[in-house]
Protein backbone atom coordinates (compact mmCIF):
# COMPACT_ATOMS: atom_id res chain seq x y z
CA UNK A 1 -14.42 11.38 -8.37
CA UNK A 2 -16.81 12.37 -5.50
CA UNK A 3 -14.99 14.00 -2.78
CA UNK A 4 -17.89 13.63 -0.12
CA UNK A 5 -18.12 9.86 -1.09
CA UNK A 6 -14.19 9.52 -0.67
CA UNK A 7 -14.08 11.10 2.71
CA UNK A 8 -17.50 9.62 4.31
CA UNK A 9 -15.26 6.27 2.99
CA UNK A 10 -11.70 7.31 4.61
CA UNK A 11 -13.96 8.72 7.71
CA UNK A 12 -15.54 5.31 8.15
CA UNK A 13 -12.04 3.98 7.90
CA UNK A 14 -10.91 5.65 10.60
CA UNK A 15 -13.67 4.46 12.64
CA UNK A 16 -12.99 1.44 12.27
CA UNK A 17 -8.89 1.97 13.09
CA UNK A 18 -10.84 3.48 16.61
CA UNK A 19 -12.27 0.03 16.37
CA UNK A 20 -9.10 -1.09 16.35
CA UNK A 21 -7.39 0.46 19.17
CA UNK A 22 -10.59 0.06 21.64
CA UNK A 23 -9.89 -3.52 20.82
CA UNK A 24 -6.15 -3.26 21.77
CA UNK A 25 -6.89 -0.86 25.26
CA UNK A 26 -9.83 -3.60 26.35
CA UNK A 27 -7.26 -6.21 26.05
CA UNK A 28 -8.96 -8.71 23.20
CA UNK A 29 -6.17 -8.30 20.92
CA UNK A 30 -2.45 -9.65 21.69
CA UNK A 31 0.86 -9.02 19.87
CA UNK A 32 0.15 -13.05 18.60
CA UNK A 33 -2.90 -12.49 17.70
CA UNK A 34 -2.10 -8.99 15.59
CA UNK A 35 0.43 -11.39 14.23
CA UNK A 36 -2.07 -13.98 12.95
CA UNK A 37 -4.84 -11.61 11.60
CA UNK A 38 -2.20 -9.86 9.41
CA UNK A 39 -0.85 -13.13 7.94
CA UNK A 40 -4.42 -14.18 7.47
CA UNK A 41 -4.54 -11.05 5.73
CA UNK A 42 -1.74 -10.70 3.46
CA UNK A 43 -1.29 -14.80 2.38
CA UNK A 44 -5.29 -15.93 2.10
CA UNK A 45 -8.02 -12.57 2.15
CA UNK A 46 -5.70 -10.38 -0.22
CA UNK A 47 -5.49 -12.82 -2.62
CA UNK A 48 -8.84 -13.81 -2.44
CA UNK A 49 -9.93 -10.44 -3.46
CA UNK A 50 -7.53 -9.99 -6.61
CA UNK A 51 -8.52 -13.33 -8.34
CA UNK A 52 -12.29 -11.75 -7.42
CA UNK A 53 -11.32 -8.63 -9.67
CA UNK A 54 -9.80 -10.61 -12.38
CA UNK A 55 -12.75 -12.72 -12.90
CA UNK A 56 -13.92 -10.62 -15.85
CA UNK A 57 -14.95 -11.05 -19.33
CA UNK A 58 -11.83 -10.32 -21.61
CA UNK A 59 -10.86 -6.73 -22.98
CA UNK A 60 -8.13 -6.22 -24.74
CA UNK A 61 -8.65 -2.37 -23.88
CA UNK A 62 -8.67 -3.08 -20.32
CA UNK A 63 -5.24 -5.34 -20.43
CA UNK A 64 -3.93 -2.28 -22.76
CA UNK A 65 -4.36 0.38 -19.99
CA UNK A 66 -3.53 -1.90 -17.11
CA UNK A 67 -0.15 -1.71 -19.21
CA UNK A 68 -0.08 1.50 -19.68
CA UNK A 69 -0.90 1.92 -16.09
CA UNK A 70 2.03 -0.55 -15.37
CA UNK A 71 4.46 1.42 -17.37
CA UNK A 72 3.50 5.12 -15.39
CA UNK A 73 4.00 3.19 -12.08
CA UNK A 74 7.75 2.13 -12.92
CA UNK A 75 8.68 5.47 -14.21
CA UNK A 76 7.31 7.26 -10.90
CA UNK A 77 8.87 4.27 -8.42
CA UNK A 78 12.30 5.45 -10.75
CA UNK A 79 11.46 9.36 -10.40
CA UNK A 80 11.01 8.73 -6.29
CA UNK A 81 13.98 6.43 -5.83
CA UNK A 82 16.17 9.04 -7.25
CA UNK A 83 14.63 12.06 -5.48
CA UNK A 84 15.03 10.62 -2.28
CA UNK A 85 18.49 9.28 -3.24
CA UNK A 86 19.53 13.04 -3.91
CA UNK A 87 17.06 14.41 -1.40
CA UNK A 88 18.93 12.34 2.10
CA UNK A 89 22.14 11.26 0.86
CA UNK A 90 23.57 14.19 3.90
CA UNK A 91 21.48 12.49 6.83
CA UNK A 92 24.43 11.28 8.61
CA UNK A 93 22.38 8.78 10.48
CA UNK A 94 22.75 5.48 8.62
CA UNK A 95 19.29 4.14 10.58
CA UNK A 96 17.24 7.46 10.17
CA UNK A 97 18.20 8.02 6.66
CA UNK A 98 17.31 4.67 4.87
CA UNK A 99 13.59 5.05 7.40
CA UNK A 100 13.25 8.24 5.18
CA UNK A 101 14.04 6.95 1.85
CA UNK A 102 12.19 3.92 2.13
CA UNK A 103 9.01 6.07 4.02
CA UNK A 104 9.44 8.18 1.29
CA UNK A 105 8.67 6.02 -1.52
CA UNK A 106 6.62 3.00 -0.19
CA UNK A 107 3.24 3.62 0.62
CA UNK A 108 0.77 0.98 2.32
CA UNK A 109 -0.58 -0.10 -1.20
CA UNK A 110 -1.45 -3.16 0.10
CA UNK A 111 -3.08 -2.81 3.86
CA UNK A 112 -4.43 0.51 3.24
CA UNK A 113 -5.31 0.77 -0.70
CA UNK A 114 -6.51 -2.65 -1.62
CA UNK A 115 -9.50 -1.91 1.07
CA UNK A 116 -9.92 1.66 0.10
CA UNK A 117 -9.95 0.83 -3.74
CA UNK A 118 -12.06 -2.20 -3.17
CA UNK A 119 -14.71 0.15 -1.30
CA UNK A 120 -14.84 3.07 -3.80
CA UNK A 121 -14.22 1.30 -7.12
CA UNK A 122 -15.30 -2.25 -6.50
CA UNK A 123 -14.06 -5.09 -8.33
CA UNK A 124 -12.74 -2.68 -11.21
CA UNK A 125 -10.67 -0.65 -9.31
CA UNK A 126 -8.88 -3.32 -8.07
CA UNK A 127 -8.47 -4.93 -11.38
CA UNK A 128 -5.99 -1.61 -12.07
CA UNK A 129 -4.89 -1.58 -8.30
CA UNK A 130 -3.15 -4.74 -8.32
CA UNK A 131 -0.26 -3.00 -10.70
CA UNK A 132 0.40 -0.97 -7.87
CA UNK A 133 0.58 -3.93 -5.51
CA UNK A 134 2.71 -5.78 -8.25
CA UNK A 135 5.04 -2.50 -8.63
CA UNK A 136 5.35 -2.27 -4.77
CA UNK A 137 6.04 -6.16 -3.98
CA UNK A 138 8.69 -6.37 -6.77
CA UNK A 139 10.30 -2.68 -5.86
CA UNK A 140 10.10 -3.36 -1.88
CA UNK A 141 12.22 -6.40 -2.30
CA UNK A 142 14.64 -5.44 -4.51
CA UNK A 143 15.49 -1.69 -4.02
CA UNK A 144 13.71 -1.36 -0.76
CA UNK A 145 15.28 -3.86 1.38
CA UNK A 146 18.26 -2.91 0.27
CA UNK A 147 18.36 0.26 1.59
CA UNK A 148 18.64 -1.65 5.03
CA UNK A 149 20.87 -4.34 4.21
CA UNK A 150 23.12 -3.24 1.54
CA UNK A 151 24.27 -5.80 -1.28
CA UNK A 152 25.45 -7.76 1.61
CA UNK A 153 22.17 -8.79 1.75
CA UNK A 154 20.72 -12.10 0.44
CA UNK A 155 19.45 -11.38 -3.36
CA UNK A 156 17.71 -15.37 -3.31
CA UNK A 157 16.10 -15.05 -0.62
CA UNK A 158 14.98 -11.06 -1.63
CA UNK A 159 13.64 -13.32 -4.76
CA UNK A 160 11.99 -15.92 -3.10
CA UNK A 161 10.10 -13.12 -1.24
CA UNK A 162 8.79 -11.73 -4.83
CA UNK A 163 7.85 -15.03 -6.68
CA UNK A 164 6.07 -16.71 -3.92
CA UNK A 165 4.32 -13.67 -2.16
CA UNK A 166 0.92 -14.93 -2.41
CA UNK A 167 -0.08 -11.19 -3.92
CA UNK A 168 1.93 -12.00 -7.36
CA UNK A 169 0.72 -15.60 -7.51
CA UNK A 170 -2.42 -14.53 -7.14
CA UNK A 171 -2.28 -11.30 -9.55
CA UNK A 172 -0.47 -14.42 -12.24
CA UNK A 173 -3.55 -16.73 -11.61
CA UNK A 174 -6.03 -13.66 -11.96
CA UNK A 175 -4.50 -12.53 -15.21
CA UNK A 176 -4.73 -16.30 -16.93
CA UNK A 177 -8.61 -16.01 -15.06
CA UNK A 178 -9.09 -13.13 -17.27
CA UNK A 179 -7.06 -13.39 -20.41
CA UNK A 180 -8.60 -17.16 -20.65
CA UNK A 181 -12.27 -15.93 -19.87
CA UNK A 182 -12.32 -19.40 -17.40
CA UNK A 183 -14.88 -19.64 -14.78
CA UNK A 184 -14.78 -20.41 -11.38
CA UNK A 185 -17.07 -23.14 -10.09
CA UNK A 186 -20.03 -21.38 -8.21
CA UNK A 187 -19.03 -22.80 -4.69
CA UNK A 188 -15.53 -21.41 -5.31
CA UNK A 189 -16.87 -18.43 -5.95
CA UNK A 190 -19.22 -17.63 -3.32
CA UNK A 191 -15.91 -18.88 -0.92
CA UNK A 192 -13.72 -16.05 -2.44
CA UNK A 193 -16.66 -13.36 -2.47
CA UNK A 194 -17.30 -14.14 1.45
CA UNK A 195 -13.23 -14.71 2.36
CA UNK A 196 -12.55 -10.62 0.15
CA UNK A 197 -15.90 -9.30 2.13
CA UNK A 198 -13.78 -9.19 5.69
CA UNK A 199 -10.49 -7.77 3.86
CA UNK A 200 -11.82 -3.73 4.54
CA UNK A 201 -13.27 -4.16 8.40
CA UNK A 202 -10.19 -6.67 9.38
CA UNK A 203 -7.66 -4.50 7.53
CA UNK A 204 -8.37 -1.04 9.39
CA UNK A 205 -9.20 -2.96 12.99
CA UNK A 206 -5.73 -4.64 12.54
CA UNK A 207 -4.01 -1.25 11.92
CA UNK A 208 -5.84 0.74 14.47
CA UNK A 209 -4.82 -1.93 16.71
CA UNK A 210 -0.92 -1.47 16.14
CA UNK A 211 -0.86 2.22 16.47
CA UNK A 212 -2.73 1.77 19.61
CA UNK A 213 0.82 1.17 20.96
CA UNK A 214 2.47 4.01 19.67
CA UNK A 215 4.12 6.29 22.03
CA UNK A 216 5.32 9.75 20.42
CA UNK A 217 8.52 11.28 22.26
CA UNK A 218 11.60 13.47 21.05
CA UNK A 219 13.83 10.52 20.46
CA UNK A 220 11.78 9.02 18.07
CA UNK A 221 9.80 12.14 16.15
CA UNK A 222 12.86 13.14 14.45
CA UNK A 223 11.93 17.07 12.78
CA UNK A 224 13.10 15.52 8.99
CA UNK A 225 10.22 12.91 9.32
CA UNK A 226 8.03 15.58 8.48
CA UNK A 227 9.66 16.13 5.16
CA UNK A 228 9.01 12.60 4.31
CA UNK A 229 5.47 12.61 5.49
CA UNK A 230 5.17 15.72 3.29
CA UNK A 231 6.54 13.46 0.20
CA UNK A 232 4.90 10.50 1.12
CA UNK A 233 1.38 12.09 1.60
CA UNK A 234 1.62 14.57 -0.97
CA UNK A 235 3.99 15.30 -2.84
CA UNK A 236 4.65 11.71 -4.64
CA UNK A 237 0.96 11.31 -5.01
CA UNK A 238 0.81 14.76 -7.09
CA UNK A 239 3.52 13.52 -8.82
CA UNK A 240 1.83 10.31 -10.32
CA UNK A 241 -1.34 12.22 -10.98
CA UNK A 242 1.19 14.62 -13.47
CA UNK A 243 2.93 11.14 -15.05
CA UNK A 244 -0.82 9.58 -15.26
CA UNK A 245 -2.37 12.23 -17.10
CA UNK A 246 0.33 12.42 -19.45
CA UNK A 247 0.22 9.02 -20.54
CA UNK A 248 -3.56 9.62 -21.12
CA UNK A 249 -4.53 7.68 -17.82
CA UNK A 250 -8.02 9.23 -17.02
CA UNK A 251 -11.33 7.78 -14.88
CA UNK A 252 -11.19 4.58 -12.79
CA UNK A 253 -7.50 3.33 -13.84
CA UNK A 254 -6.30 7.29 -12.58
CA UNK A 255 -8.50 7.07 -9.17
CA UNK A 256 -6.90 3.52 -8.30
CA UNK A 257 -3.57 4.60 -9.31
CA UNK A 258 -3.35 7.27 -7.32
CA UNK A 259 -5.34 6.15 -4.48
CA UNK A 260 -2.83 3.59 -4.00
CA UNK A 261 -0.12 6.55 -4.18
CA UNK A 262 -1.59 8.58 -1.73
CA UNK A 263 -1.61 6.20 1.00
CA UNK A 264 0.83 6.43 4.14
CA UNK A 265 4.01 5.10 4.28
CA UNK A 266 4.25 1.67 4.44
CA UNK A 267 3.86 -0.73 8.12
CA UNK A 268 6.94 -2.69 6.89
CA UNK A 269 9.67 0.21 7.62
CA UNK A 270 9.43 -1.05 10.84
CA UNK A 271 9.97 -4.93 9.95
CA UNK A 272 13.07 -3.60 7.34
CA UNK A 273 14.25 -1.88 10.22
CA UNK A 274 14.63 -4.94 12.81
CA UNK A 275 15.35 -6.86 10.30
CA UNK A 276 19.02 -5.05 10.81
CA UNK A 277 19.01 -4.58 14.47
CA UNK A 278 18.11 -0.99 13.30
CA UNK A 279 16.11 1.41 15.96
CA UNK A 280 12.43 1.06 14.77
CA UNK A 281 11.01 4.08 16.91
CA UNK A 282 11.73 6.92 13.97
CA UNK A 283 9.89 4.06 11.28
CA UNK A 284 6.96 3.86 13.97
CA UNK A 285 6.83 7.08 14.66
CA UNK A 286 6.96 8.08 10.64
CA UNK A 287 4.43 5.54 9.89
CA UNK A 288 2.01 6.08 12.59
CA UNK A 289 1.82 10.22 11.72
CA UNK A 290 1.25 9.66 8.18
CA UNK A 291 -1.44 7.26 8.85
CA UNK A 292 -3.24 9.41 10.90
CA UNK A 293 -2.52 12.29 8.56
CA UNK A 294 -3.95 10.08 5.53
CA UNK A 295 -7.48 11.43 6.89
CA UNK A 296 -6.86 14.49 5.55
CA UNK A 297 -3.80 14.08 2.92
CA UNK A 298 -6.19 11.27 0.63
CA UNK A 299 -8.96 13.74 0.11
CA UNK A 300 -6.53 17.07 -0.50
CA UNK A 301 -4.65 14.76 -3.27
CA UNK A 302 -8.36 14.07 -4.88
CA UNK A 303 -8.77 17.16 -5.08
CA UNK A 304 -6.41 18.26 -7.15
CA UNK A 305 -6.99 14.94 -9.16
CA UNK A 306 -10.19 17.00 -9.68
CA UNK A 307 -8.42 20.28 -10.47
CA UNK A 308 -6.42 18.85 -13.11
């Protein structure tokens, strides 16, 4: 992996979050309209991008370490569920300790990674990628949310939210793409191609435009957020490239993996979070720092990809 490509990449990212926020200070970017882009995100140019990486010819290597890559996920979700379980369980706070467990282990796989992947890797990286986004969607909605809402909390609906996000139908339809070796009409595919080119840009002007609201004060920066940034940022990600290079994951399928590890914690803490009438400024405040610290934390945790 090329460490001076990876930064010029997260650099240009973070240009583009200034982007972002210049957008939200000048006044061209409401709450509604933050509201819109991110749906038009996550339900129609996300999906549009993983049935792009899917549309492959058929290798039953390739399906044999997305499994394997599949498998290494899972066991390090398991490994982080239970650190964090032990690490917080004395946070008397009920609302700050579930923001640290779920910051902990949730990273933004999907906002942050798909576009990162998708820029450094291409369509191949996010061929392996989507496991992560699979992992994360299934996880998030089943042990994440309830963190927040306890088993009081509606297991149908928690289900609904896994089999219809348009991520997993789309990661279903892209797998029978590739297993089947069908083709796409060409006027489908040039739609997809042009609907997956806006997914970077949009993606990091979107997120520069929410922490362009941000305001940092004592209430909200808690001191034990910075443990979980620590975990989230670096620690975790270390820990998957250990698991991955056990289980013999090396090159592309090891760069996506972990790239989608590495990533800050996760924009829907703060959802969670209202979701229970919960006070969101600790999950803003959490998520905002380790976004900003992602700058630096992505290329540290390549290098010692690199070291290994």
């Amino acid at each position: 992996m090329n460490l001076t490509q990876l930064t010029s990449q997260i650099i240009l990212m973070f240009i583009l979050m200034l982007v972002g926020l210049l957008v939200n200070k000048l006044g061209f970017m409401h709450a509604q309209t933050s509201t819109d882009l991110t749906n038009i995100l996550l339900y129609i140019v996300s999906p549009c991008l993983i049935i792009q990486a899917f549309e492959k010819t058929f290798s039953a290597d390739r399906l044999q370490m997305l499994a394997r890559v599949i498998a290494g996920i899972v066991i390090i979700y398991v490994l982080m569920i239970i650190v964090t379980q032990l690490l917080f369980k004395r946070v008397s706070d009920q609302n700050l300790r579930r923001i640290m467990r779920y910051g902990a282990v949730y990273s933004n796989a999907g906002f942050m990674g798909i576009p990162l992947t998708s820029s450094l890797f291409g369509a191949t990286g996010v061929f392996y990628a989507v496991a992560s986004l699979a992992a994360f969607n299934i996880f998030s909605w089943t042990h994440g949310i309830t963190l927040f809402t306890g088993q009081q909390g509606n297991r149908r609906d928690n289900l609904k939210q896994i089999v219809f996000n348009p991520n997993i139908i789309a990661i279903v339809v892209g797998l029978l793409i590739f297993v089947t070796s069908l083709q796409l009409p060409t006027i489908a595919n040039s739609a997809i191609k042009y609907v997956s080119s806006v997914n970077t840009p949009l993606s990091m002007i979107v997120i520069g435009n929410s922490l362009a609201d941000v305001k940092l004060n004592r209430a909200t920066l808690d001191k034990r957020l910075w443990l979980v940034i620590l975990l989230r940022n670096l620690l975790f990600p270390y820990l998957a490239i250990v698991f991955l290079q056990l289980m013999g994951i090396t090159g592309i399928p090891l760069f996506t993996t972990v790239l989608m590890a590495a990533c800050p914690v996760a924009g829907i803490v703060v959802l969670f979070s209202l979701k229970v009438h919960g006070d969101p400024g600790p999950a803003v405040a959490l998520m905002s720092i380790s976004t900003i610290l992602s700058v630096v934390t992505i290329p540290i945790v390549f290098a010692l990809v690199n070291l290994h």
